[in-house]
C-alpha atoms as a PDB file:
ATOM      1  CA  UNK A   1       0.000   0.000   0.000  1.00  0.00           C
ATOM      2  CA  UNK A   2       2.575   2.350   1.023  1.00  0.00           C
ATOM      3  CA  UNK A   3       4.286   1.750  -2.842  1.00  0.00           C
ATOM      4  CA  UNK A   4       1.607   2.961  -4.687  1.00  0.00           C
ATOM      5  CA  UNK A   5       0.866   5.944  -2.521  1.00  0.00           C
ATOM      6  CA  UNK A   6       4.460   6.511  -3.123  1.00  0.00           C
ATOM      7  CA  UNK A   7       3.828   5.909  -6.832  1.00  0.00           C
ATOM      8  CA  UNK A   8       0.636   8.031  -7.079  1.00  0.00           C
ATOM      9  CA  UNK A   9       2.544  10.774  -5.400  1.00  0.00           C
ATOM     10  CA  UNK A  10       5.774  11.003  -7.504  1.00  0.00           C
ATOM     11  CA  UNK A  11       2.644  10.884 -10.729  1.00  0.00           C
ATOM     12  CA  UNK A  12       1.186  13.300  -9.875  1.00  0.00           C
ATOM     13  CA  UNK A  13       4.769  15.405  -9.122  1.00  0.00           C
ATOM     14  CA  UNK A  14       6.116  14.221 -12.547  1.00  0.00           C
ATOM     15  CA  UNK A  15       2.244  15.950 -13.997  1.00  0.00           C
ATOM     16  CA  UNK A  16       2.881  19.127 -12.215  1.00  0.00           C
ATOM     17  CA  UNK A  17       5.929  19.443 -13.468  1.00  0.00           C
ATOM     18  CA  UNK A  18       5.538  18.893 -16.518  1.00  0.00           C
ATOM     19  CA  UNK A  19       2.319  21.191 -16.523  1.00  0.00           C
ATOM     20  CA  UNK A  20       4.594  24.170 -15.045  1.00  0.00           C
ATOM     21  CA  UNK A  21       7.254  24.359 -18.533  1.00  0.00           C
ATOM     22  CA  UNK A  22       6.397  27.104 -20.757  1.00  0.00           C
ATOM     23  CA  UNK A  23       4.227  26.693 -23.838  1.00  0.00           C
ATOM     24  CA  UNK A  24       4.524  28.493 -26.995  1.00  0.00           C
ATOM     25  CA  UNK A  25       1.542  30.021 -28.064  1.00  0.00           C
ATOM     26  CA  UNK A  26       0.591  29.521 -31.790  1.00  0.00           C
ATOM     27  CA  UNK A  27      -1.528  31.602 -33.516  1.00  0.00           C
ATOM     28  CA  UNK A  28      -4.522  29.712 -34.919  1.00  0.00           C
ATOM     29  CA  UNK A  29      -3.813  30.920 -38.337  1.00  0.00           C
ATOM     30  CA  UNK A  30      -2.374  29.659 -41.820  1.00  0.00           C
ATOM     31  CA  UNK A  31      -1.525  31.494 -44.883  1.00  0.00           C
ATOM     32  CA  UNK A  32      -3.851  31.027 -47.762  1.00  0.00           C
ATOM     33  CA  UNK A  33      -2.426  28.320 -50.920  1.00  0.00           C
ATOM     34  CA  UNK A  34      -1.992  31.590 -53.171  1.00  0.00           C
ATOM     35  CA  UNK A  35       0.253  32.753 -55.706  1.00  0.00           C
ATOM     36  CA  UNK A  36       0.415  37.084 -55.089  1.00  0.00           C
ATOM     37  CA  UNK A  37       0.784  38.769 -58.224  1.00  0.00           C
ATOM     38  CA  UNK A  38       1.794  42.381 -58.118  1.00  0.00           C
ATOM     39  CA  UNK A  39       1.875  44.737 -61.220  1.00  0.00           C
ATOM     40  CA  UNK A  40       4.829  47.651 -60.279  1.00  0.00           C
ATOM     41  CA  UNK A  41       3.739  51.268 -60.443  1.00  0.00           C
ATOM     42  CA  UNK A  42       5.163  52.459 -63.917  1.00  0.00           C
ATOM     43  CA  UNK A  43       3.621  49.309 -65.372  1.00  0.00           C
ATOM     44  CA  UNK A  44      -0.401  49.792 -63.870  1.00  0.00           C
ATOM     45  CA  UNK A  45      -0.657  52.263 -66.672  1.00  0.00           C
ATOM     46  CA  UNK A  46      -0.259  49.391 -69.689  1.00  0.00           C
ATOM     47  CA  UNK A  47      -2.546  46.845 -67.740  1.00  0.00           C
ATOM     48  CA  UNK A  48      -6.035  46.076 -68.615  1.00  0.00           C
ATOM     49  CA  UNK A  49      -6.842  42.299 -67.677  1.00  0.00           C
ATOM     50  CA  UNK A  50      -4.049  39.601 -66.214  1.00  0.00           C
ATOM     51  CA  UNK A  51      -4.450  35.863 -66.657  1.00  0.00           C
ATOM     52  CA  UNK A  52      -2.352  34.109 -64.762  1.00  0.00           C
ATOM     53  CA  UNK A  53      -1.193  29.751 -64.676  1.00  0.00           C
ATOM     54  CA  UNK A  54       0.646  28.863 -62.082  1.00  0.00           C
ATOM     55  CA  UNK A  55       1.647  24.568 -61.877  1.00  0.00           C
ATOM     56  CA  UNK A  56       3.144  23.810 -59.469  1.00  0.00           C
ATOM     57  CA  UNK A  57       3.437  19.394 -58.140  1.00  0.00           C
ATOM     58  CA  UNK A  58       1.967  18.112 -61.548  1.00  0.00           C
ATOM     59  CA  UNK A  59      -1.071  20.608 -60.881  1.00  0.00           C
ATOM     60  CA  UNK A  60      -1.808  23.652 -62.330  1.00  0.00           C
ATOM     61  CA  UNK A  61      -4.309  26.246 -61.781  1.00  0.00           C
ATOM     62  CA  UNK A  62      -5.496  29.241 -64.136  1.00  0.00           C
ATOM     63  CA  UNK A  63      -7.548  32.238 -63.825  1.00  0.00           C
ATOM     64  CA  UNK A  64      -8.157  35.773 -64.756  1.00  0.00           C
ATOM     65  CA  UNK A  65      -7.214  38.025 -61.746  1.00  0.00           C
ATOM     66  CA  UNK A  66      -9.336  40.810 -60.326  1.00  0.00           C
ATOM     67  CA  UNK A  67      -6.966  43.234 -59.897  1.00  0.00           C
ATOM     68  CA  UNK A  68      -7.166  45.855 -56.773  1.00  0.00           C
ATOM     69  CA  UNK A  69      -5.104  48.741 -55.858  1.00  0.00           C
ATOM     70  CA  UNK A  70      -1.817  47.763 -53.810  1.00  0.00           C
ATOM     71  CA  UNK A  71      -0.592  49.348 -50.707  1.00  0.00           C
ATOM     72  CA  UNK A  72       2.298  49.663 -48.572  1.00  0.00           C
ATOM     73  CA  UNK A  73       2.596  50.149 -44.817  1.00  0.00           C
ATOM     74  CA  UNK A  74       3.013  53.187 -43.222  1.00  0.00           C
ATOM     75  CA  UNK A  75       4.742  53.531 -39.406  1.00  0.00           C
ATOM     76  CA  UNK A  76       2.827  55.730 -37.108  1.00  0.00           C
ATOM     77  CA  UNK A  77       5.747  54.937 -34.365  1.00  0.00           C
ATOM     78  CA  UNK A  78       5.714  54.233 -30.897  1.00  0.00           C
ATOM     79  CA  UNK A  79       5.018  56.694 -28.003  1.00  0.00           C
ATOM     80  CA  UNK A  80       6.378  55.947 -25.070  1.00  0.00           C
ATOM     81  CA  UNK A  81       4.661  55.011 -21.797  1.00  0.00           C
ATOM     82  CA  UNK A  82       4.714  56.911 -17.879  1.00  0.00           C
ATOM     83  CA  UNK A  83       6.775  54.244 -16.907  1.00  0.00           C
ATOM     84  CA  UNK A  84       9.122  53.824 -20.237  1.00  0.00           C
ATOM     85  CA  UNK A  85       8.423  51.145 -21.452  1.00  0.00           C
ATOM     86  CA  UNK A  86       6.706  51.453 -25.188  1.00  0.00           C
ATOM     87  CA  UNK A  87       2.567  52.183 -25.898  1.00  0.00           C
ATOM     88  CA  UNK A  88       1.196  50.039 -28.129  1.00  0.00           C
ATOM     89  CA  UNK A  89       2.112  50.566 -31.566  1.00  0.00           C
ATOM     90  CA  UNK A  90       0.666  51.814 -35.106  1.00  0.00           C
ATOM     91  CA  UNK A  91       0.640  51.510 -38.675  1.00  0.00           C
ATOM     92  CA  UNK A  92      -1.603  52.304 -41.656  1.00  0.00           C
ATOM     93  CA  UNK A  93      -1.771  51.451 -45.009  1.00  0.00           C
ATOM     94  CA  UNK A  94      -0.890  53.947 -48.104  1.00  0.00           C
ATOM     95  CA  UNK A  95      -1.857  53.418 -51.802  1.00  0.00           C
ATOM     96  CA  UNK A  96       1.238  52.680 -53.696  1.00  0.00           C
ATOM     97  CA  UNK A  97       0.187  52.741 -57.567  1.00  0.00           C
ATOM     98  CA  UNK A  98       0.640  49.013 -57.928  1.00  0.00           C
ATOM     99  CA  UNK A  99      -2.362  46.793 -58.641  1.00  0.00           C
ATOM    100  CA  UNK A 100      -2.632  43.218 -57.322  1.00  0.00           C
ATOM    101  CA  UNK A 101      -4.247  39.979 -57.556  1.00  0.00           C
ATOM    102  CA  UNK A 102      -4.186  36.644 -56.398  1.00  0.00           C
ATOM    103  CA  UNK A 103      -4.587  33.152 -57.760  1.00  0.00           C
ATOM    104  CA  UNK A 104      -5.866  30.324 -55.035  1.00  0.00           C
ATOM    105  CA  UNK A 105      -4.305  27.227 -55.901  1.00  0.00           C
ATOM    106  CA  UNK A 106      -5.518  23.965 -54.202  1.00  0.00           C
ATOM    107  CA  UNK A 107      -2.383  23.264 -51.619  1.00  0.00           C
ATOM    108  CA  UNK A 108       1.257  25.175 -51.721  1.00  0.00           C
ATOM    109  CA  UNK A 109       4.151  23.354 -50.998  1.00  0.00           C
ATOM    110  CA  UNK A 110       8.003  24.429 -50.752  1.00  0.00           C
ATOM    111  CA  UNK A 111       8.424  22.762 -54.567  1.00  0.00           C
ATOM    112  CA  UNK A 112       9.213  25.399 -57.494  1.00  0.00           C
ATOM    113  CA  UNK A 113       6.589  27.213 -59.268  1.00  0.00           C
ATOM    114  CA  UNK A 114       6.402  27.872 -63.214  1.00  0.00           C
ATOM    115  CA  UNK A 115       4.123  30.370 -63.459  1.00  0.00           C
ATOM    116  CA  UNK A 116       3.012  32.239 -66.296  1.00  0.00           C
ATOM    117  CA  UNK A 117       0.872  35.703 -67.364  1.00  0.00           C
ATOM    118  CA  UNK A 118      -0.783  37.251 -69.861  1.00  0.00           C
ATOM    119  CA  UNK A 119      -4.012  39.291 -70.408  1.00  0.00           C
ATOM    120  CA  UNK A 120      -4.785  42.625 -72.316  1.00  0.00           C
ATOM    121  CA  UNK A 121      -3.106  46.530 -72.447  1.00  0.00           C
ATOM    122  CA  UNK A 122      -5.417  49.199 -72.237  1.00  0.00           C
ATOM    123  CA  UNK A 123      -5.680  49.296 -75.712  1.00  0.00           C
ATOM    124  CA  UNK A 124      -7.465  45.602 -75.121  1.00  0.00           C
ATOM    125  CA  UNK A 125      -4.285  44.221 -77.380  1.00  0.00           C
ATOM    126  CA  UNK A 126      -2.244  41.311 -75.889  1.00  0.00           C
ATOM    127  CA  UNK A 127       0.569  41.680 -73.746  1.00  0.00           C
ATOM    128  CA  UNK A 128       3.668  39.256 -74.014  1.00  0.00           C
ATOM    129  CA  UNK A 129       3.061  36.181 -72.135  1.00  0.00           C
ATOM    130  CA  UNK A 130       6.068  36.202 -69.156  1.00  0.00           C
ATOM    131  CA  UNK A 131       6.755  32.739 -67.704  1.00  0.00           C
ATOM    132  CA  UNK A 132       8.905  32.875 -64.532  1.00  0.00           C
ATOM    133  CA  UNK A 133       9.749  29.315 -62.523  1.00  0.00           C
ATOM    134  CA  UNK A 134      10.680  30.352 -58.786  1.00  0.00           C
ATOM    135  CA  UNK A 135      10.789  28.651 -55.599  1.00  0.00           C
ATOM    136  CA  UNK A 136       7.999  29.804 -52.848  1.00  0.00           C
ATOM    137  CA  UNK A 137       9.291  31.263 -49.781  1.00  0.00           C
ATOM    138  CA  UNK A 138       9.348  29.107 -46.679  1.00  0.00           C
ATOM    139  CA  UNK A 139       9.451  31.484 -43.010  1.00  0.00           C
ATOM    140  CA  UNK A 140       9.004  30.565 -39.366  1.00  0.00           C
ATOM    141  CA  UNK A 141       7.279  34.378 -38.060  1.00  0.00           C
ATOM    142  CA  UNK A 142       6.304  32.714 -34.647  1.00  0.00           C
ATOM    143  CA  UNK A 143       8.713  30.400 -34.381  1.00  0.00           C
ATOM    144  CA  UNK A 144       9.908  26.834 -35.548  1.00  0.00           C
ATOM    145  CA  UNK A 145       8.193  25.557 -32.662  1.00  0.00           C
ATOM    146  CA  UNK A 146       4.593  26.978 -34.514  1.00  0.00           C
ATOM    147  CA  UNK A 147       5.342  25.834 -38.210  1.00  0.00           C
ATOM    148  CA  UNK A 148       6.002  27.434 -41.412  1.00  0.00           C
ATOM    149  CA  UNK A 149       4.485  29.483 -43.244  1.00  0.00           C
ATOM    150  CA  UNK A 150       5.062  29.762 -47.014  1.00  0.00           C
ATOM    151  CA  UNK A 151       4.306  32.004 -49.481  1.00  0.00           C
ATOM    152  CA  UNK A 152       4.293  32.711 -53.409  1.00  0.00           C
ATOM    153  CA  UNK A 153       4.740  35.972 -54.886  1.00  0.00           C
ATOM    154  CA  UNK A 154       5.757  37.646 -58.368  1.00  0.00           C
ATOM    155  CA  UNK A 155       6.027  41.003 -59.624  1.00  0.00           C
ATOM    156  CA  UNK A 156       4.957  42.158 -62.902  1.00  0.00           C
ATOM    157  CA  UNK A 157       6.530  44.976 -64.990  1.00  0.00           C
ATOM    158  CA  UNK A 158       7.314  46.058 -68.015  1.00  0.00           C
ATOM    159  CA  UNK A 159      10.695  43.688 -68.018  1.00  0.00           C
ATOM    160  CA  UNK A 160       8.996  40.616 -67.455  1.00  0.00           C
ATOM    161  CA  UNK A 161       8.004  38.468 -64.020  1.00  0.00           C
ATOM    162  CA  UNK A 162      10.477  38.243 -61.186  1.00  0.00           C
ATOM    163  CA  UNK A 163      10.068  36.677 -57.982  1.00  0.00           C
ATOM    164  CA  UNK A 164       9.326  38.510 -54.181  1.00  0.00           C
END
């Protein structure tokens, strides 16, 4: 009897102490299976309509994108608190003459992308088809312990496609 008090009570010491180590908190989020298209500033002006194909695993995907205007992010700073340590922080967002769409793909893994684009100038002619093959970006922004995240992104102008 005396053993497995002993044994219940160096359980239930192992569980507390085990209960006591630090977590990591994940967010409960996951970055959308997309391929970002951005058209640059000095190149909006040509752009009418953008199809894009992006295969990617034996699977490819192809759309026309709708095409919004971009923005960038603008720092409103820090102020600081009574007892110095930082307020909570700010930002907005600016338009930055680019347009951008997105095309959903089914799943996105860290295999290389051949993506391709085409669509209409202003003018509704045809605008050179630009193929690009890059490799998605893989990240860890809360940590190895809470996955990766990894993301697809190309940037349209008047040169061709180029990764971002």
């Amino acid at each position: 009897m005396r053993t497995l008090a002993t044994l219940v009570g160096l359980g239930c010491t192992a569980l507390l102490a085990t209960g006591c180590q630090p977590q990591a908190v994940c967010p409960a989020i996951a970055p959308a299976p997309v391929v970002a298209l951005t058209v640059a500033r000095e190149y909006t002006e040509s752009v009418k309509t953008l199809r894009l194909k992006a295969c990617q695993d034996g699977r490819c995907t192809e759309a026309d994108l709708e095409l919004y205007p971009g923005s960038t992010t603008v720092d409103q700073g820090c102020e600081p608190g009574p007892d110095g340590n930082d307020r909570p922080c700010s930002a907005t967002s600016s338009p930055d003459g680019t347009l951008t769409g997105m095309l959903m793909l089914e799943r996105l893994t860290e295999s290389p992308i051949e993506a391709s684009v085409g669509g209409t100038d202003t003018s509704g002619l045809p605008l050179p088809v630009r193929t690009l093959t890059f490799t998605p970006r893989v990240a860890y922004p809360y940590g190895e312990q809470c996955g990766r995240f990894i993301s697809a992104g190309v940037l349209l102008d008047a040169d061709g496609l180029r990764a971002v």
